[in-house]
C-alpha atoms as a PDB file:
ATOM      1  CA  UNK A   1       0.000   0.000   0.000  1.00  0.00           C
ATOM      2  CA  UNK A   2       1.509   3.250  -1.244  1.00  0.00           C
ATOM      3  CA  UNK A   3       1.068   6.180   0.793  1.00  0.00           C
ATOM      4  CA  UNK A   4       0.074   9.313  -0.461  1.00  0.00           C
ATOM      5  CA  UNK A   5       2.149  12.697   0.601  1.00  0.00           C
ATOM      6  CA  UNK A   6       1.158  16.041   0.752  1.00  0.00           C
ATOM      7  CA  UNK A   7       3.672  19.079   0.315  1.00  0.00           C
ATOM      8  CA  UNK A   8       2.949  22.317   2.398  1.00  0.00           C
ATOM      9  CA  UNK A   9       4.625  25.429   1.931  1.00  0.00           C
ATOM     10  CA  UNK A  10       5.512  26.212   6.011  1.00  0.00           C
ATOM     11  CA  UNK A  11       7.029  29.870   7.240  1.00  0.00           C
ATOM     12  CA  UNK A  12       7.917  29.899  10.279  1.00  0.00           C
ATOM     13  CA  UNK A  13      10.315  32.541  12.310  1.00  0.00           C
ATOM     14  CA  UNK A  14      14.966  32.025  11.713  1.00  0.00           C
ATOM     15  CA  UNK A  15      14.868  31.895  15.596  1.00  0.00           C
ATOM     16  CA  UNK A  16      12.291  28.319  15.717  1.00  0.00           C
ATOM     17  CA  UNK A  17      13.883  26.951  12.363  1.00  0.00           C
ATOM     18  CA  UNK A  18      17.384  27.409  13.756  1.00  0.00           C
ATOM     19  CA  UNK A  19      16.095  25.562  17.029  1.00  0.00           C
ATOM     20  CA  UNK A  20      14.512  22.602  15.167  1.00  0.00           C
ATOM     21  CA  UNK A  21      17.583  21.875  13.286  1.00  0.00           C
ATOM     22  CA  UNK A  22      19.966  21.936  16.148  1.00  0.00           C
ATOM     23  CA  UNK A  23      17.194  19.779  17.619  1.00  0.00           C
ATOM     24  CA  UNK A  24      17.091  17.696  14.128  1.00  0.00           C
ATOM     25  CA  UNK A  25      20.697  16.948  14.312  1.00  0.00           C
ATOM     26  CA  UNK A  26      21.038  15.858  17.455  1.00  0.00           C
ATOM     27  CA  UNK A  27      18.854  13.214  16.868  1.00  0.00           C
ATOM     28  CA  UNK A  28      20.029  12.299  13.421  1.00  0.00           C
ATOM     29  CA  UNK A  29      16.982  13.672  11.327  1.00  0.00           C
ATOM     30  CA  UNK A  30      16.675  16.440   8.907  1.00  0.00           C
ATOM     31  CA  UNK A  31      14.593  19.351   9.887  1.00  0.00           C
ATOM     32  CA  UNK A  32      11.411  18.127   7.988  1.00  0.00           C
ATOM     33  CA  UNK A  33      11.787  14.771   9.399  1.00  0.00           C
ATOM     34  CA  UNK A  34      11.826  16.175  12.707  1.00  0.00           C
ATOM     35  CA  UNK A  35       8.618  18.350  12.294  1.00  0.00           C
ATOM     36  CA  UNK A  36       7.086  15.260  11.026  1.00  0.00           C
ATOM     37  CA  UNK A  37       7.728  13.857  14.297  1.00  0.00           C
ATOM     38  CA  UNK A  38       6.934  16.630  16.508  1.00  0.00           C
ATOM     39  CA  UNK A  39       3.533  16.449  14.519  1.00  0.00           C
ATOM     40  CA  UNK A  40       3.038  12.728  14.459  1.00  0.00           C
ATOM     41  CA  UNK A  41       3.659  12.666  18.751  1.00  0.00           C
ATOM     42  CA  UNK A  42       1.428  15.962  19.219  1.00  0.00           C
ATOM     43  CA  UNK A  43      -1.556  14.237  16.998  1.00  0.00           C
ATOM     44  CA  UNK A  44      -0.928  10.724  19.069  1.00  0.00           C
ATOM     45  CA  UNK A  45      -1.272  12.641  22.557  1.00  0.00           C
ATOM     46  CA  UNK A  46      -4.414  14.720  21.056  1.00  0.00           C
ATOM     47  CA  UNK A  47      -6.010  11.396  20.070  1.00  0.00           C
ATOM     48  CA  UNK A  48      -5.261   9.696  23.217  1.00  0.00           C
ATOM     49  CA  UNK A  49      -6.726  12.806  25.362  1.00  0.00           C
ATOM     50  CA  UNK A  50      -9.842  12.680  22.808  1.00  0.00           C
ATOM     51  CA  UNK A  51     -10.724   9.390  24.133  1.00  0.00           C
ATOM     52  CA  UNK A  52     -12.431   6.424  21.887  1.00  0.00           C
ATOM     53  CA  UNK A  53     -13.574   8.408  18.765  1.00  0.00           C
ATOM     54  CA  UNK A  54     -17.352   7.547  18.013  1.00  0.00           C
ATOM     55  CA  UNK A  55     -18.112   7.191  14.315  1.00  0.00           C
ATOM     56  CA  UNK A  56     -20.134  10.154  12.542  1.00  0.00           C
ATOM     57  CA  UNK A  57     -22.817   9.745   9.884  1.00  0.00           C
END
């Protein structure tokens, strides 16, 4: 299964970008890789606080 990947133009302020890839490096992982990451945990803990989603019709 091939998954599909959406590009996103993203400005965000020298000071953060210069934080995320000192952060990046350290942890062996390009800057986008490491906003992916930050995203992927942030979305986990919001699902988690969300409780058991109910389905919609």
């Amino acid at each position: 299964m091939k998954r599909e990947r959406k590009s996103y133009l993203l400005r965000i302020e020298e000071s953060l970008w210069d934080d995320l890839n000192r952060w990046a490096s350290a942890e062996f992982r390009s800057v986008n890789g490491q906003i992916k990451m930050v995203l992927k945990r942030a979305v986990e803990d919001w699902k988690k606080s969300q409780g058991t989603p109910k389905s919609r019709v």
